[in-house]
Protein backbone atom coordinates (compact mmCIF):
# COMPACT_ATOMS: atom_id res chain seq x y z
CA UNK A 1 -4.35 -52.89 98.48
CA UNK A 2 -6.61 -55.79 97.96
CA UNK A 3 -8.28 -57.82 100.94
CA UNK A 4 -6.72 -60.74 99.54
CA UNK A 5 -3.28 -58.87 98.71
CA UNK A 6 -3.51 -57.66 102.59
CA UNK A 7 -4.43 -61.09 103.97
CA UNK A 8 -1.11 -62.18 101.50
CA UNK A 9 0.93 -59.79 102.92
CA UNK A 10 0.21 -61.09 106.74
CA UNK A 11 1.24 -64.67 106.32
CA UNK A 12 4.34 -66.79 107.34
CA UNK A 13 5.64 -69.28 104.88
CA UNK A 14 5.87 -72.53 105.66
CA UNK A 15 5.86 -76.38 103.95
CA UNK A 16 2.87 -77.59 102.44
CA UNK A 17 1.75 -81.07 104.07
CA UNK A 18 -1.00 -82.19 102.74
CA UNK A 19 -4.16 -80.63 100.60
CA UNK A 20 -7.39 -82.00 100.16
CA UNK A 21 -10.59 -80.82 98.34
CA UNK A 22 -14.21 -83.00 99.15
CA UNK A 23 -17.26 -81.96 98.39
CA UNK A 24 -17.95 -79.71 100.54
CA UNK A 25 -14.94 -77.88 102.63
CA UNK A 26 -11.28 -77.73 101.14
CA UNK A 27 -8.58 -78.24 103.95
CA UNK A 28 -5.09 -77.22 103.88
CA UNK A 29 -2.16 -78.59 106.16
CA UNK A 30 1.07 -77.10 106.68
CA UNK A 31 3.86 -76.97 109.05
CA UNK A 32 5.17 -73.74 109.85
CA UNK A 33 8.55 -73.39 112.87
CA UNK A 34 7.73 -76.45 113.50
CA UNK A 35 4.11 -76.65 114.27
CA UNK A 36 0.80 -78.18 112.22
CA UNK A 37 -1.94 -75.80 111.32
CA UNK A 38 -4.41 -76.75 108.98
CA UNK A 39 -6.80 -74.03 107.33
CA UNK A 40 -10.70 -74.63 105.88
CA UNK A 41 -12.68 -73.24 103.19
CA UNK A 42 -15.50 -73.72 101.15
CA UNK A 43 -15.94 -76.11 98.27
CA UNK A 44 -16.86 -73.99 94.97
CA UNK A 45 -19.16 -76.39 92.69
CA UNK A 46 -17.01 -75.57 89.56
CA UNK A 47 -19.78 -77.38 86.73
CA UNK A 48 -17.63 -75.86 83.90
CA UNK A 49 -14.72 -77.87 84.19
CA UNK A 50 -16.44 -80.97 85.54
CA UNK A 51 -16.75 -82.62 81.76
CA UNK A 52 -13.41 -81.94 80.70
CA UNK A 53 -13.62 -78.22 79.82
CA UNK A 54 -10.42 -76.02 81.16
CA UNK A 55 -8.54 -77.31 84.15
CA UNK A 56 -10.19 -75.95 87.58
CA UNK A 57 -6.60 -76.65 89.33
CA UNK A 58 -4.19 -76.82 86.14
CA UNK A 59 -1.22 -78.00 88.69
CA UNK A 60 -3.35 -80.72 90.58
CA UNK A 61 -1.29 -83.45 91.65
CA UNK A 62 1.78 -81.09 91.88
CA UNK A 63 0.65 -78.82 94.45
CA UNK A 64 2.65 -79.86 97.04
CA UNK A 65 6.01 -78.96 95.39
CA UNK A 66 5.07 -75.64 96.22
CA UNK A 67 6.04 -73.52 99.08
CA UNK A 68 2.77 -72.75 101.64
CA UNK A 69 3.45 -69.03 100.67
CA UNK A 70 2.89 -70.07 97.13
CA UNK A 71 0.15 -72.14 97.50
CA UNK A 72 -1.44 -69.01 99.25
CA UNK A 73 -1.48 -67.52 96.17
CA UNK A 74 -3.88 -69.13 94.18
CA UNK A 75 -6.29 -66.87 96.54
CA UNK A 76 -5.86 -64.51 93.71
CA UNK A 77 -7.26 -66.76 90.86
CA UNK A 78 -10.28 -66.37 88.70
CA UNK A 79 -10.73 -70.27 89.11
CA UNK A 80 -13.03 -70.76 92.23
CA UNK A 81 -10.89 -73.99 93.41
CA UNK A 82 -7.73 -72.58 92.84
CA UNK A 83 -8.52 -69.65 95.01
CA UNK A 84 -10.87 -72.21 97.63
CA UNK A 85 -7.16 -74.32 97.86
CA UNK A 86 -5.29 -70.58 98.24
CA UNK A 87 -7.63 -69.47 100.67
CA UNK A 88 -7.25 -72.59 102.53
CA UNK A 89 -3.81 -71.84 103.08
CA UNK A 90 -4.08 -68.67 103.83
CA UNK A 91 -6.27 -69.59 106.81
CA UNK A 92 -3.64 -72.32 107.92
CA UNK A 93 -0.67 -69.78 107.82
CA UNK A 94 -2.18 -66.74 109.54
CA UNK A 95 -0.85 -65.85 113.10
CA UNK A 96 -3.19 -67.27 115.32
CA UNK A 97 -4.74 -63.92 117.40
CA UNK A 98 -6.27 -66.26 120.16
CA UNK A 99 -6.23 -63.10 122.66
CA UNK A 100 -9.22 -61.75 120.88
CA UNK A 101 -10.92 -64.95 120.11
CA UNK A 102 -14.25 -65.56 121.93
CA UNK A 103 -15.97 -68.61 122.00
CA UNK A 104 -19.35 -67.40 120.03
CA UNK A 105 -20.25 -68.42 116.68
CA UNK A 106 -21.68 -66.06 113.81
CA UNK A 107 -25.55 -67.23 114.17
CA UNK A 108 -25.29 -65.73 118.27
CA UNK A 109 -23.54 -62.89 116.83
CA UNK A 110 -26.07 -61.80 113.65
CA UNK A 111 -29.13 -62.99 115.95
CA UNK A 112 -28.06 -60.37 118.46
CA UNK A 113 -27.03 -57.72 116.18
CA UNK A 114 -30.27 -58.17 113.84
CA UNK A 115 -33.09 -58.74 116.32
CA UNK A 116 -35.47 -55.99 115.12
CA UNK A 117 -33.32 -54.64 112.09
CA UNK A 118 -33.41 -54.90 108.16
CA UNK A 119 -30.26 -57.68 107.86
CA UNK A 120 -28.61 -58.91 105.10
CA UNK A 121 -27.00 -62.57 104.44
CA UNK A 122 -24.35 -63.43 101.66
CA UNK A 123 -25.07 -67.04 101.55
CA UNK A 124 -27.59 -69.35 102.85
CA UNK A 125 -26.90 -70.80 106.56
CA UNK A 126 -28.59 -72.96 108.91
CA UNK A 127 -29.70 -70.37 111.04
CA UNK A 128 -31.95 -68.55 108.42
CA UNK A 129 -35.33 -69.55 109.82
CA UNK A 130 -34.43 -68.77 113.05
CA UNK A 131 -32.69 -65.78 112.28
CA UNK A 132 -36.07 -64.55 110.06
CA UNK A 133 -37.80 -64.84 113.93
CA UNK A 134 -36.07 -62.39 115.50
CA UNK A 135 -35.40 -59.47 112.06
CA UNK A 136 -37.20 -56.77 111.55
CA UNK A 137 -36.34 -57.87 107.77
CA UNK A 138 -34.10 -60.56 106.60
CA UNK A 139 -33.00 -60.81 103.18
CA UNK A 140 -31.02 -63.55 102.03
CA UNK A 141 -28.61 -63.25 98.94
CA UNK A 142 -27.56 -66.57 96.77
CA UNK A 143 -25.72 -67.33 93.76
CA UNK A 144 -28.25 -70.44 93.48
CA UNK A 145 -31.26 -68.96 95.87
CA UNK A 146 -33.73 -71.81 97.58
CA UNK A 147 -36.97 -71.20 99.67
CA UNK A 148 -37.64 -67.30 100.12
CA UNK A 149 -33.94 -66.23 99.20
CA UNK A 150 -33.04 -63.48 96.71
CA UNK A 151 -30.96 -64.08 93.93
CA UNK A 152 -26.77 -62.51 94.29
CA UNK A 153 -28.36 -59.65 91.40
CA UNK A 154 -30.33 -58.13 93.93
CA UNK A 155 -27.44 -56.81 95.71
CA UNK A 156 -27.68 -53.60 94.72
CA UNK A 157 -31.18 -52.64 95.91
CA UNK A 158 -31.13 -54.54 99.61
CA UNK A 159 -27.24 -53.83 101.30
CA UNK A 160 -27.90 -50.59 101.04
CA UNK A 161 -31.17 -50.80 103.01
CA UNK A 162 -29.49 -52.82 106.13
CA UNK A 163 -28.64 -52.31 109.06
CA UNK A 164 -26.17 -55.32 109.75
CA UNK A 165 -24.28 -56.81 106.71
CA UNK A 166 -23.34 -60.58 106.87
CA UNK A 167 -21.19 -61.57 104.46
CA UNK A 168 -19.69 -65.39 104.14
CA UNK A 169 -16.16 -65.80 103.32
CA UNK A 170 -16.95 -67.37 99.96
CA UNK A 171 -16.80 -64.09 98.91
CA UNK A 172 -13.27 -63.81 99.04
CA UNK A 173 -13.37 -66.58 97.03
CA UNK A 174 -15.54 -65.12 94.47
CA UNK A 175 -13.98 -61.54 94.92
CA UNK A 176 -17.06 -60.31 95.27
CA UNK A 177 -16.42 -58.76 98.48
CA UNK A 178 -14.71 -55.22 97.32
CA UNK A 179 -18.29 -54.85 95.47
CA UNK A 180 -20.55 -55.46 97.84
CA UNK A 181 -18.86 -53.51 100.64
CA UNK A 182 -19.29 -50.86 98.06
CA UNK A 183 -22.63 -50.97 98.37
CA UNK A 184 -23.08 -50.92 102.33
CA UNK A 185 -24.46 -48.03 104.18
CA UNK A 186 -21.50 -46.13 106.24
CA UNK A 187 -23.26 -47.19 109.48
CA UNK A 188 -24.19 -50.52 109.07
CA UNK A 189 -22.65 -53.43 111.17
CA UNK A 190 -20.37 -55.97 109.16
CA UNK A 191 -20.01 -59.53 110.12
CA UNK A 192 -17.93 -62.06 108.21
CA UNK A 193 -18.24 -65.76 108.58
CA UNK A 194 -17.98 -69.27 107.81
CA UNK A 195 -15.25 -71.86 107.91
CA UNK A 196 -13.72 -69.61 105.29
CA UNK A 197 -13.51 -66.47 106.72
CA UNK A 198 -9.62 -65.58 108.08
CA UNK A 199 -9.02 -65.41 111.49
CA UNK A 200 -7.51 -61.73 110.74
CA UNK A 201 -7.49 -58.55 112.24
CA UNK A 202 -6.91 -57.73 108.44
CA UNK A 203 -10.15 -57.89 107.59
CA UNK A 204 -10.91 -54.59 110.41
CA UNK A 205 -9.36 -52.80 107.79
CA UNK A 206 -11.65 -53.50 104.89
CA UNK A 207 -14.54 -52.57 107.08
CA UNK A 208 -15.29 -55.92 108.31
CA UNK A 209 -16.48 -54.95 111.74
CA UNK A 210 -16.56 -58.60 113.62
CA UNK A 211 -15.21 -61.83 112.22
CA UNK A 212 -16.72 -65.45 112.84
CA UNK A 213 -14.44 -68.48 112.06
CA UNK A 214 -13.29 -71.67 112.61
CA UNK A 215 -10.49 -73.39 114.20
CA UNK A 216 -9.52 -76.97 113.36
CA UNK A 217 -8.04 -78.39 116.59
CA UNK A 218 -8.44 -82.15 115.47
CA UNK A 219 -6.58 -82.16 112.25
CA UNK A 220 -5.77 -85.50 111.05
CA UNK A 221 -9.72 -86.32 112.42
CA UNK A 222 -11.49 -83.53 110.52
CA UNK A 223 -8.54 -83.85 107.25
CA UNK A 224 -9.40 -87.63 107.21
CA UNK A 225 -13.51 -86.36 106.91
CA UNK A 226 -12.86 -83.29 105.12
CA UNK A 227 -11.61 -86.32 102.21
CA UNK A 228 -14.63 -88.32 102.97
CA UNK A 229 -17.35 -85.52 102.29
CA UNK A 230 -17.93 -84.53 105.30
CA UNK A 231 -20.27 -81.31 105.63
CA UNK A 232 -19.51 -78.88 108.25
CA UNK A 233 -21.77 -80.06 111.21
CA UNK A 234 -19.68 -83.51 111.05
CA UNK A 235 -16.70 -81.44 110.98
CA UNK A 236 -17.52 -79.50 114.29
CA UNK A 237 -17.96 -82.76 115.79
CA UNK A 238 -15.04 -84.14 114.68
CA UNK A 239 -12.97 -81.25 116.25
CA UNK A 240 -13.69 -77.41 114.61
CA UNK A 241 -13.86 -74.44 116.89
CA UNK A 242 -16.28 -71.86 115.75
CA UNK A 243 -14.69 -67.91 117.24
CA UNK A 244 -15.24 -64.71 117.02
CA UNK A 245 -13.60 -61.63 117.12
CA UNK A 246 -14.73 -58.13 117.24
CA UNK A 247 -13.08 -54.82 116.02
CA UNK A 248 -12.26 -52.49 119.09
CA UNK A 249 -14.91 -49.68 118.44
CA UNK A 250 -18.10 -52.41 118.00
């Protein structure tokens, strides 16, 4: 089974409340027994379709006729939004594990794990400078690479090398993440994280071995911003938890 079929698998259904996609963080909102959750994840830039090419989200504007279950599913589309909008809801219909959630966000996490080690990052953060202090050797991976990062082709010749894996969740949204765990060495430490990475012990059973997300406790304050192109600092502000949880045996 598929880390997104698995994830799929785990959910409640629910009713669809409201959907939004801004420029930089997609947020879903539904209401499942009776409670709000509302679920993040990243903003694809989706050029092809921007000029009136093939529809990114063929159903916009009629999303919210569907079910929260359904609306999950567009995790498993080729289109980038579609599966930003799915993974969204996926993240806002997962049971909430908040016995394992620590208050530590993924740049304490890979600083401690990679002080000294060969690391690699799936995605350009903040904390890259700071995190290039304190490795042994950092190599950064990027679809669209900036400063000293490598570009997403070069996959193949540095996971294989490191000794702690960080992959962002934007690779579920790529579905690039059954490759490059393919490529990882059996003993190397794997972190997930970003604002789109599920909250799941799922993921402990694709390898994943701890998992750095987000919470939105403020959700009509970081929905309102999400709409207004808010980036994700603003949104922490505004009312995002950043967690972590760890796989028993690491």
């Amino acid at each position: 089974m598929s880390v997104i079929d698995d994830l799929l698998a785990s959910v409640r259904d629910g009713v669809v409340r409201d959907i939004v996609v801004g420029a930089f963080k997609t947020a879903v909102v539904v209401e499942v027994e009776g409670l709000r959750r509302c679920g993040l994840a990243s903003t694809p830039r989706d050029d092809d379709h921007h000029y009136g090419g093939g529809a990114a989200v063929p159903e916009a504007g009629r999303l919210l006729e569907r079910s929260a279950r359904a609306l999950a599913d567009l995790a498993r589309s080729r289109s980038p939004m579609e599966a930003a909008i799915g993974l969204a809801a996926i993240n806002a219909l997962l049971p909430a594990h908040e016995s394992l959630w620590t208050d530590l966000n993924a740049e304490e996490v890979i600083t401690a794990h990679g002080a000294g080690k060969r690391a690699v990052l799936v995605g350009h953060f903040p904390f890259v400078p700071e995190l290039r202090k304190r490795a042994g050797t950092l190599w950064v991976l990027e679809e669209r690479p900036r400063e000293d990062d490598l570009p997403a082709g070069a996959a193949a010749e540095v996971i294989p090398q490191a000794d702690v894996l960080a992959l962002s969740g934007t690779t579920l949204i790529n579905h690039t993440f059954d490759a490059l765990m393919a490529l990882r060495r059996p003993d190397a430490l794997v972190v997930m994280l970003g604002p789109s990475t599920p909250l799941s012990p799922v993921l402990f059973r694709h390898g994943v071995h701890v998992i750095s997300g987000a919470v939105v406790a403020e959700i009509d304050a970081v929905f309102r911003a999400v709409g207004q192109g808010a980036n994700f600092r603003q949104l922490r502000r505004l009312g995002v938890r950043l967690v972590t949880m760890r796989r028993g045996d690491r």
